[in-house]
N, C-alpha and C. Protein backbone atom coordinates (compact mmCIF):
# COMPACT_ATOMS: atom_id res chain seq x y z
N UNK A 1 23.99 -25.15 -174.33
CA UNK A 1 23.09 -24.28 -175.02
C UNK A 1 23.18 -22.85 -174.47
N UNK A 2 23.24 -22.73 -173.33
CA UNK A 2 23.21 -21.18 -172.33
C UNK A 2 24.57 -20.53 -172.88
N UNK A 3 25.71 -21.55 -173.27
CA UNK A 3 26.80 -21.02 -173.33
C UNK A 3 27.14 -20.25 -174.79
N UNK A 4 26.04 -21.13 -175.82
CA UNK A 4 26.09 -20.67 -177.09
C UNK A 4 24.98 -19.38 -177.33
N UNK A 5 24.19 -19.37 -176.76
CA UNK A 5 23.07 -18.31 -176.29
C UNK A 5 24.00 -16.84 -176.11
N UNK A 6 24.77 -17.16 -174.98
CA UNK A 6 25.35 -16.44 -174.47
C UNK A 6 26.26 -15.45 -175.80
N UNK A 7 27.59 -16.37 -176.27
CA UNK A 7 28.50 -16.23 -177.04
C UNK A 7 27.76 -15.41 -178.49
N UNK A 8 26.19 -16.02 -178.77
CA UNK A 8 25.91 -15.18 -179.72
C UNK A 8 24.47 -14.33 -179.15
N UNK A 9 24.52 -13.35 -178.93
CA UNK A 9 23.34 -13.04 -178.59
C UNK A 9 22.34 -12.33 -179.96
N UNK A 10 23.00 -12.20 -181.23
CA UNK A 10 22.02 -12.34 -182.19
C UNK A 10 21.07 -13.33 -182.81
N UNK A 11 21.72 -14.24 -181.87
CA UNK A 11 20.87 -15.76 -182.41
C UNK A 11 19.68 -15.93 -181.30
N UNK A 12 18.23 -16.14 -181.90
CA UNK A 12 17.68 -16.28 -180.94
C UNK A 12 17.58 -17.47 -180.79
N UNK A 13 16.70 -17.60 -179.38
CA UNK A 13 16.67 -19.13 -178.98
C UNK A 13 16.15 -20.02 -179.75
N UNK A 14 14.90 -19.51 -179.96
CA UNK A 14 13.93 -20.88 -180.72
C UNK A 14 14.81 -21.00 -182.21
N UNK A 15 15.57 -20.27 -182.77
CA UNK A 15 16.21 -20.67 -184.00
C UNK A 15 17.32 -21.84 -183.51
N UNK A 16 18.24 -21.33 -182.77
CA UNK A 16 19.01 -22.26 -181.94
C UNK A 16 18.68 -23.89 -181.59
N UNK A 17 17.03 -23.85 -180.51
CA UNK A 17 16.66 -24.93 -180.71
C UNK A 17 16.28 -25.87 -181.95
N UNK A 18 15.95 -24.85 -182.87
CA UNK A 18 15.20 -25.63 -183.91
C UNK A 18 16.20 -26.34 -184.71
N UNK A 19 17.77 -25.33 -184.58
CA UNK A 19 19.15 -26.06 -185.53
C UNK A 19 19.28 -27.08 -184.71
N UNK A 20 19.29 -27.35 -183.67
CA UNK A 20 19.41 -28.56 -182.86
C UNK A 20 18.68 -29.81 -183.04
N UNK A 21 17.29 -29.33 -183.09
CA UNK A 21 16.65 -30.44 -183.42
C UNK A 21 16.78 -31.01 -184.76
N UNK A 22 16.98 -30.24 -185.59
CA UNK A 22 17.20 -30.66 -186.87
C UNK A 22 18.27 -31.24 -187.09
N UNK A 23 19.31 -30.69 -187.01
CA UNK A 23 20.58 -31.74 -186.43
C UNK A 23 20.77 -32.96 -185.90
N UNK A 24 20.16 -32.98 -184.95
CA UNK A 24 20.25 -34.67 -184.41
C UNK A 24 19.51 -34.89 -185.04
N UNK A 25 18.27 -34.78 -185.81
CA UNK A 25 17.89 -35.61 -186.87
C UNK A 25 18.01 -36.29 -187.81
N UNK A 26 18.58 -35.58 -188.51
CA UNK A 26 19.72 -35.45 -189.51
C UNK A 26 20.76 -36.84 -189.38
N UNK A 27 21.17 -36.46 -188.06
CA UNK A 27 22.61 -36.98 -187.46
C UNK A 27 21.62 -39.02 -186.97
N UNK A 28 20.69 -38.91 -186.98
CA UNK A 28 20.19 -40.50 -186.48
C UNK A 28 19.52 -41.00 -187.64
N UNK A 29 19.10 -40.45 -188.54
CA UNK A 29 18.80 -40.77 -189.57
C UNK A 29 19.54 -40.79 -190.57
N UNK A 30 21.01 -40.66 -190.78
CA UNK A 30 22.20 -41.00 -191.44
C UNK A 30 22.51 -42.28 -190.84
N UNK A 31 22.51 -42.01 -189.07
CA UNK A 31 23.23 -43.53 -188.27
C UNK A 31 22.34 -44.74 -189.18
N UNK A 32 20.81 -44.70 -189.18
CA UNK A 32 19.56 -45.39 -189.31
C UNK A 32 20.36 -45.92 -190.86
N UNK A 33 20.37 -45.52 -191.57
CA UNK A 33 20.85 -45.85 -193.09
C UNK A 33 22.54 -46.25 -193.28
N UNK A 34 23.33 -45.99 -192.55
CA UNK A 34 24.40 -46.50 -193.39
C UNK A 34 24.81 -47.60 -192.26
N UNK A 35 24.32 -48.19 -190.78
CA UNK A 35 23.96 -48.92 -190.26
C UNK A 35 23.22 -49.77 -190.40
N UNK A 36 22.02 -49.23 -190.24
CA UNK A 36 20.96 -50.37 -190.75
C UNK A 36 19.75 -50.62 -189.60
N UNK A 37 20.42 -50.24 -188.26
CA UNK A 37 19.81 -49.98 -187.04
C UNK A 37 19.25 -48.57 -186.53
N UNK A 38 18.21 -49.44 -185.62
CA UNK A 38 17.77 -48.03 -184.81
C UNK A 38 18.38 -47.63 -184.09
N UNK A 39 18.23 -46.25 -183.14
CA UNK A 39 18.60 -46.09 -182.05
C UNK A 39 19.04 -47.25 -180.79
N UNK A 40 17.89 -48.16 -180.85
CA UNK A 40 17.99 -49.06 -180.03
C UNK A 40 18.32 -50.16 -180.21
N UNK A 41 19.02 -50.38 -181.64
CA UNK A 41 19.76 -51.62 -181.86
C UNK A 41 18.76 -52.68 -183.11
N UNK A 42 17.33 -52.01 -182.72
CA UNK A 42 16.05 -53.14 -183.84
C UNK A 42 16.87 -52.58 -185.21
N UNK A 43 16.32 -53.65 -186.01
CA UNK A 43 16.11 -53.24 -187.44
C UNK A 43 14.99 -52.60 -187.47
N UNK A 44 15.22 -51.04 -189.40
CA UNK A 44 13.95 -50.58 -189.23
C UNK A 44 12.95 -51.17 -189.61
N UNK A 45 12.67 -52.76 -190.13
CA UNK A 45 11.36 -53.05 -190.42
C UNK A 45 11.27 -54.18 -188.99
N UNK A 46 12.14 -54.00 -188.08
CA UNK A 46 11.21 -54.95 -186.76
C UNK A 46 10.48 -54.39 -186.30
N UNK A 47 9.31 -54.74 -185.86
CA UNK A 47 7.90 -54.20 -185.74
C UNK A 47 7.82 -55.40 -184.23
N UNK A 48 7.48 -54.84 -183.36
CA UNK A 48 6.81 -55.59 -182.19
C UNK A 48 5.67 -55.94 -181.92
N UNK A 49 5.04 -56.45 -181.25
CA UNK A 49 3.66 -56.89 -181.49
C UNK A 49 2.62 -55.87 -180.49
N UNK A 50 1.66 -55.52 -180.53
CA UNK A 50 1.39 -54.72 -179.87
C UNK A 50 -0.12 -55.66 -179.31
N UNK A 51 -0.86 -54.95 -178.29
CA UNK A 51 -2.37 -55.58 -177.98
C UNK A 51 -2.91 -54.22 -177.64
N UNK A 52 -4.04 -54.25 -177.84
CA UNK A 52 -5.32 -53.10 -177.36
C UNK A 52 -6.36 -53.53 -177.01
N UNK A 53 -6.91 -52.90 -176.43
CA UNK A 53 -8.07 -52.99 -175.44
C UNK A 53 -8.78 -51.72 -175.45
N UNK A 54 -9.82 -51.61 -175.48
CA UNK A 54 -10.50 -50.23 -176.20
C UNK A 54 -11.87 -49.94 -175.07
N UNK A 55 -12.06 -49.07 -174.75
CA UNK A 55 -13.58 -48.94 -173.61
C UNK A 55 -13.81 -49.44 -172.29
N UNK A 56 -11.98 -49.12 -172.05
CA UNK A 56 -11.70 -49.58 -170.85
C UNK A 56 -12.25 -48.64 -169.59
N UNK A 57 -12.66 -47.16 -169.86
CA UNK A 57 -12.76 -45.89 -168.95
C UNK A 57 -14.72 -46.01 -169.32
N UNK A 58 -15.35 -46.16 -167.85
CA UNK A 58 -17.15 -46.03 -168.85
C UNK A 58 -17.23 -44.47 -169.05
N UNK A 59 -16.67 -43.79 -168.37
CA UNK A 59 -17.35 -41.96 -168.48
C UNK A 59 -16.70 -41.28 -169.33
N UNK A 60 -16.22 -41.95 -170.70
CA UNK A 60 -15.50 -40.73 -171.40
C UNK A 60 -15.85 -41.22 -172.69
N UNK A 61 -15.57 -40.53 -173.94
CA UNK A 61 -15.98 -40.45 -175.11
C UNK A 61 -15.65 -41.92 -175.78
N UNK A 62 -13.96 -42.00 -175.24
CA UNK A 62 -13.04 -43.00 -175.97
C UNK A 62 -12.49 -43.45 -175.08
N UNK A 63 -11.82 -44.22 -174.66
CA UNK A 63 -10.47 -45.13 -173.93
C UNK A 63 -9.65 -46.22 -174.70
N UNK A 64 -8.33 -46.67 -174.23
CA UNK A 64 -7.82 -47.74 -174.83
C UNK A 64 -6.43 -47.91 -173.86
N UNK A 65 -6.24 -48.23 -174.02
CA UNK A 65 -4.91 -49.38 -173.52
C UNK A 65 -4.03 -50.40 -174.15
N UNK A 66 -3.21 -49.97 -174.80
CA UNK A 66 -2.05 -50.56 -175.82
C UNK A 66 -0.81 -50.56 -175.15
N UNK A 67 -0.43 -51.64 -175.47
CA UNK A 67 0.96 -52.73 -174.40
C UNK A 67 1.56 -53.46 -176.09
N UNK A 68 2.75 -52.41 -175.63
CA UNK A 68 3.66 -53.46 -176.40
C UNK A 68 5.30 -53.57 -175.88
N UNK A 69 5.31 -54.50 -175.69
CA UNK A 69 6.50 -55.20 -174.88
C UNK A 69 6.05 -54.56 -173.37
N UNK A 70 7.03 -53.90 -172.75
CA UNK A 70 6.82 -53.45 -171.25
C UNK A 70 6.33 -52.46 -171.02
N UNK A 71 6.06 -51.94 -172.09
CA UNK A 71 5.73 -50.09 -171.99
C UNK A 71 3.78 -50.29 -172.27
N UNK A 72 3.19 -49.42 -171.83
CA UNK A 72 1.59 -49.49 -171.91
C UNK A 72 1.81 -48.16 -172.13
N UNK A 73 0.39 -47.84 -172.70
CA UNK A 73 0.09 -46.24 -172.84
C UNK A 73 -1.76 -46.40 -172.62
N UNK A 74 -2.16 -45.37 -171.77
CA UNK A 74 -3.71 -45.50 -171.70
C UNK A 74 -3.90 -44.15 -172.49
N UNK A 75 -5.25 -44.40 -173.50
CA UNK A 75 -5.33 -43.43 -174.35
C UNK A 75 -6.91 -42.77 -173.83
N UNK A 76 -7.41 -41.77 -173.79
CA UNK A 76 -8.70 -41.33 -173.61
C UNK A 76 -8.52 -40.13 -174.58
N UNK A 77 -10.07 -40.14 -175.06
CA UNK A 77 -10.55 -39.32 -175.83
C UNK A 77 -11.73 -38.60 -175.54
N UNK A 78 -11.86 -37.31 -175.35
CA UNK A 78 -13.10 -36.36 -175.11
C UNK A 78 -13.37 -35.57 -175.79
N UNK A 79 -14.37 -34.82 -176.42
CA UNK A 79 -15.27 -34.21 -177.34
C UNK A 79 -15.24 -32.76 -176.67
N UNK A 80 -15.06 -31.69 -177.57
CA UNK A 80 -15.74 -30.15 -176.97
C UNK A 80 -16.11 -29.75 -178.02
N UNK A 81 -16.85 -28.36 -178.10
CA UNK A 81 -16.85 -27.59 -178.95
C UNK A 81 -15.51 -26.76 -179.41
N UNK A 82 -15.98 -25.60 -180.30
CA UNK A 82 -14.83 -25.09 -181.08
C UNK A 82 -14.33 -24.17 -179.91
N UNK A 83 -15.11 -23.81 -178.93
CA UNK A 83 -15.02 -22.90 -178.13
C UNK A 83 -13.82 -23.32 -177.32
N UNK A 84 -13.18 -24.67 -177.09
CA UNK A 84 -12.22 -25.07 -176.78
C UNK A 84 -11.16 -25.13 -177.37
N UNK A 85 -11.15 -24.84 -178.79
CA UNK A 85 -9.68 -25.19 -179.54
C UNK A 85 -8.80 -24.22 -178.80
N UNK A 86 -7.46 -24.35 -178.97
CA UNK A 86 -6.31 -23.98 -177.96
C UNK A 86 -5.29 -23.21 -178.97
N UNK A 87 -5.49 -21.74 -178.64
CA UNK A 87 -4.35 -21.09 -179.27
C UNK A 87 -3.07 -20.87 -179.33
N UNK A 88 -2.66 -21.17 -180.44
CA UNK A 88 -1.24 -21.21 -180.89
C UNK A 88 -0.35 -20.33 -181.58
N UNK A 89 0.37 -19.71 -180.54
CA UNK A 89 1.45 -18.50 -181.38
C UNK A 89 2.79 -18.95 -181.67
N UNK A 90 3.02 -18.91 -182.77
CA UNK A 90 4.83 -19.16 -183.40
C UNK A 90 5.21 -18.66 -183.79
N UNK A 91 6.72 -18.26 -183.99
CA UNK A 91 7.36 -17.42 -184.23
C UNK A 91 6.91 -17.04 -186.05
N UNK A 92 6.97 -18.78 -186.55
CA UNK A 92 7.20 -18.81 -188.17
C UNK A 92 5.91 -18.90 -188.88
N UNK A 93 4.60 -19.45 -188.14
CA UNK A 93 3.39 -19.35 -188.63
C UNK A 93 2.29 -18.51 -188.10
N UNK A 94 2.54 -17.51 -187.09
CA UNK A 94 1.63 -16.59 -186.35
C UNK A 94 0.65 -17.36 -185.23
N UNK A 95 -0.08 -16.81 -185.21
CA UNK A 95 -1.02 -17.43 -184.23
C UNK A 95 -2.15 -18.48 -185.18
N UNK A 96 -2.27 -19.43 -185.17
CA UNK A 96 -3.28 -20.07 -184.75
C UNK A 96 -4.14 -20.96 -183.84
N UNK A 97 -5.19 -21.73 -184.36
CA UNK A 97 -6.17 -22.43 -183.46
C UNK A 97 -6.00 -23.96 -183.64
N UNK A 98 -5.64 -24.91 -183.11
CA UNK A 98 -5.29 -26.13 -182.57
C UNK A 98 -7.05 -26.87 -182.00
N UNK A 99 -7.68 -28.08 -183.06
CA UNK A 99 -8.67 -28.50 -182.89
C UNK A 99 -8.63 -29.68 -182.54
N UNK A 100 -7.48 -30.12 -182.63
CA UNK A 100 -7.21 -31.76 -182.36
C UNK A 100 -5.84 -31.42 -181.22
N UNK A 101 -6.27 -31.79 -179.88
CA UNK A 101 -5.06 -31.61 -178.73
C UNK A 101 -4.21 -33.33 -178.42
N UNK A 102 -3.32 -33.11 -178.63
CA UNK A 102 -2.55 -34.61 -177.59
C UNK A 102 -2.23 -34.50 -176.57
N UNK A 103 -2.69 -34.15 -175.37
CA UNK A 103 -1.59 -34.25 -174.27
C UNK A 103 -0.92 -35.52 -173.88
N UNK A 104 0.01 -35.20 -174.19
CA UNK A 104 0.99 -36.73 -174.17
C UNK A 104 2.40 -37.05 -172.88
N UNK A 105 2.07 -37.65 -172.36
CA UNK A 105 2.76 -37.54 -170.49
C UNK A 105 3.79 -39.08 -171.27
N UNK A 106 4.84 -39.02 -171.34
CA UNK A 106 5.89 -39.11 -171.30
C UNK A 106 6.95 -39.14 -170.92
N UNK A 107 7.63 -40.01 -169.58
CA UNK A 107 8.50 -39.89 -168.77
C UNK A 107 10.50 -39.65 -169.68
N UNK A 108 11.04 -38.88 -169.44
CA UNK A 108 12.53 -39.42 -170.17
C UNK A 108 12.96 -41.02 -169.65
N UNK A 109 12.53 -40.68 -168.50
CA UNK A 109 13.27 -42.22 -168.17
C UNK A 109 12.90 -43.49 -168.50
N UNK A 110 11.53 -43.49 -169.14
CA UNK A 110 11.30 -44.67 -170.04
C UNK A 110 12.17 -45.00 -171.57
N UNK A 111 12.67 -43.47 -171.67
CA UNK A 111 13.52 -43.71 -173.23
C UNK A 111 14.63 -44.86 -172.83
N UNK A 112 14.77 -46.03 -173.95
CA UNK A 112 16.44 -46.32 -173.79
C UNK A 112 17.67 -45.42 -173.54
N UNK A 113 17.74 -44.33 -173.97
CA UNK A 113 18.53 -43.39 -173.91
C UNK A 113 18.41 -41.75 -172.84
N UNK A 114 19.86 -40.96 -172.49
CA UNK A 114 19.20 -40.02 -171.76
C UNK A 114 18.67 -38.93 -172.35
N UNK A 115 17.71 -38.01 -171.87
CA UNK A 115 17.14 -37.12 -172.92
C UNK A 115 18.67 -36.04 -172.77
N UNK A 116 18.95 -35.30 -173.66
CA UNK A 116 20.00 -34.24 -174.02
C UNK A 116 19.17 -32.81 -173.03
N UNK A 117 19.95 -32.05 -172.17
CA UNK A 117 19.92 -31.40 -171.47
C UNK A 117 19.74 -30.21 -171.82
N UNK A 118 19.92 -30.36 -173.36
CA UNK A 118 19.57 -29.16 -174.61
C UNK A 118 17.95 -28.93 -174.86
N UNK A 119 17.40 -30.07 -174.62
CA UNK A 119 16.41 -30.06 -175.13
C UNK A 119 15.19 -28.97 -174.22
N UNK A 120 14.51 -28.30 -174.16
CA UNK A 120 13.47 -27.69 -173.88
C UNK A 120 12.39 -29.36 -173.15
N UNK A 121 12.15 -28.71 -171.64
CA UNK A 121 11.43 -29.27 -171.40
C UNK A 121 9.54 -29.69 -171.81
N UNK A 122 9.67 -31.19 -171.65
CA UNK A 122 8.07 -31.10 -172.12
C UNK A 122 8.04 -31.34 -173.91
N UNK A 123 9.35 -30.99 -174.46
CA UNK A 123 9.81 -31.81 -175.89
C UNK A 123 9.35 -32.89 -176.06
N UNK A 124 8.60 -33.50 -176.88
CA UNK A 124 8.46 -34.72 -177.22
C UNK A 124 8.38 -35.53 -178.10
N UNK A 125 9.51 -35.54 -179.00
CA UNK A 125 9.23 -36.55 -180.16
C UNK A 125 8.16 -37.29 -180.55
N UNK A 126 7.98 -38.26 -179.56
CA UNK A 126 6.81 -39.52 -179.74
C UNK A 126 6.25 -38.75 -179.22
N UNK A 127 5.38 -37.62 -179.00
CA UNK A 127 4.63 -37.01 -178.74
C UNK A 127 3.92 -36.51 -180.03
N UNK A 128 4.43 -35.59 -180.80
CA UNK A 128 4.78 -35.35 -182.14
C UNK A 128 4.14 -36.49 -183.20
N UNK A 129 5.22 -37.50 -182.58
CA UNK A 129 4.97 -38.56 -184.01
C UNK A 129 3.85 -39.27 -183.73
N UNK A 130 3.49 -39.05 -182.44
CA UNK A 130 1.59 -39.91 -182.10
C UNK A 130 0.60 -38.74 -182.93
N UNK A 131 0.51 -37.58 -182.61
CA UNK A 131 -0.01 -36.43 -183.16
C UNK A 131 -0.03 -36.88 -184.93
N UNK A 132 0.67 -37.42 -185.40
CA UNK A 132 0.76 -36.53 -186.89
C UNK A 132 0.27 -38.53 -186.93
N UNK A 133 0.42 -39.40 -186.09
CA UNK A 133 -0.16 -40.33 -186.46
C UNK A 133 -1.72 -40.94 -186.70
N UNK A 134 -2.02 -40.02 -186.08
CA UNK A 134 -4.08 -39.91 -185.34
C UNK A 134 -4.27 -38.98 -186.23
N UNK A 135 -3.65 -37.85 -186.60
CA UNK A 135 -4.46 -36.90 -187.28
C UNK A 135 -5.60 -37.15 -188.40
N UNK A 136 -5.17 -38.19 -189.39
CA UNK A 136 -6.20 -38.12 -190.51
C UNK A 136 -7.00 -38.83 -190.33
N UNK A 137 -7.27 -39.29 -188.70
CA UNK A 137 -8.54 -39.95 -188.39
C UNK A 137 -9.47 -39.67 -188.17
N UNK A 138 -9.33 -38.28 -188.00
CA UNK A 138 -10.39 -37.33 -187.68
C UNK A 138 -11.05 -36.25 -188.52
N UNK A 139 -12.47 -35.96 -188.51
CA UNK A 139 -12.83 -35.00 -189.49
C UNK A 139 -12.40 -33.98 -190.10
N UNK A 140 -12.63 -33.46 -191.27
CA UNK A 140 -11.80 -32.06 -190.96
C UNK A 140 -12.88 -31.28 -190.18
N UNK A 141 -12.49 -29.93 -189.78
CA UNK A 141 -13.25 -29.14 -188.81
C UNK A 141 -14.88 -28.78 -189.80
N UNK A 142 -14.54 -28.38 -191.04
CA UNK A 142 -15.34 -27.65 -191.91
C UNK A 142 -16.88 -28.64 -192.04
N UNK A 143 -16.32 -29.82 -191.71
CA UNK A 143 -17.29 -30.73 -191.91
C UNK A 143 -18.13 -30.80 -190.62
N UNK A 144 -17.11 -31.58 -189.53
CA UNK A 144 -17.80 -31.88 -188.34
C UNK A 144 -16.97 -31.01 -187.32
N UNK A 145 -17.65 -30.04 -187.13
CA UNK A 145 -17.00 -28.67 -186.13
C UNK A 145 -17.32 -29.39 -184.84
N UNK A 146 -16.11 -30.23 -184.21
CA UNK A 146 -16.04 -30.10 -182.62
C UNK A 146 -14.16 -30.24 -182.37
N UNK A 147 -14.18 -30.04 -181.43
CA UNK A 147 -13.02 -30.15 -180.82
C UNK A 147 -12.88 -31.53 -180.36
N UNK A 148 -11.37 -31.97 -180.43
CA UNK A 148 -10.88 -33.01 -180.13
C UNK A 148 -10.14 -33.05 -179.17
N UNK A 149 -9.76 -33.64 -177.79
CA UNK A 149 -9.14 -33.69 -176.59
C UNK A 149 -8.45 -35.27 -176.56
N UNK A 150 -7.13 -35.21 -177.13
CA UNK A 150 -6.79 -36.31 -176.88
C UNK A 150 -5.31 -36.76 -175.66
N UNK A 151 -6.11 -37.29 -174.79
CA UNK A 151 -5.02 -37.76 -173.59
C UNK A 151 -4.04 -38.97 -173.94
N UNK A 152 -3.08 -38.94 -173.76
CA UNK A 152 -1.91 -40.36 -173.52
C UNK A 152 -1.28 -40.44 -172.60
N UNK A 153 -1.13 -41.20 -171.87
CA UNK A 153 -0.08 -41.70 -170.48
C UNK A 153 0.50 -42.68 -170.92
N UNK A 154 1.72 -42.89 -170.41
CA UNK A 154 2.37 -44.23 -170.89
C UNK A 154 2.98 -44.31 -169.52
């Protein structure tokens, strides 16, 4: 990446990253279809079994604990006001305000695979795809104005 950085210096970075990410996307989701497999060898409708356990933490809003196969993730959830939402500047949508947070702790070395050295640290796919998975569980703001704090460890 430093080397292509380098070679073009009209290209900025975050465009760079973003052709990247889109790319291997692209590029595993072609493998996914004319294969038939995942990344990790499942088919895409094998589904593993998962268990939860919910109100495992007494001092916090929410808790849970979901185990499927070897991997666990402890989930907590805490409440603020708006006075907490967390501002967000991007290049392609300007600044806004972020009311629903994931912090999502994520080791590489739990992936089957190694993370690409391209990638921007703190990247997180399943980070991402937990985010856009929880989202419509929650109010919209207009209705019930609080802030959402959501933790994951795995």
């Amino acid at each position: 990446m430093k080397l292509l950085l380098k070679d073009n210096p009209d290209i900025s970075e975050p465009l760079i990253y973003k052709t990247y990410e889109d790319l291997t996307r692209e590029i595993l989701r072609e493998q996914l279809f004319s294969t038939g497999k995942r990344i990790d060898g499942r088919a895409p409708d094998g589904i593993r079994n998962i268990t939860c356990k919910v109100g495992i933490l007494p001092r916090t809003h929410g808790s849970g604990l979901f185990t499927r196969g070897e991997t666990q993730a402890l989930a907590i959830t805490t409440f603020g006001t708006t006075q907490d939402e967390q501002k967000v500047e991007s290049l392609l949508e300007g600044e806004t305000f972020q009311d629903l947070l994931l912090h999502y702790n994520f080791p590489p070395s739990l992936l089957a695979r190694l993370q690409c050295s391209a990638e921007p640290p703190g990247v997180s796919r399943h980070g991402n795809l937990a985010l856009r998975a929880i989202t419509p569980f929650f109010h919209p703001m207009k209705i019930f104005p609080i802030h959402k704090d959501r933790i994951g460890d795995t």
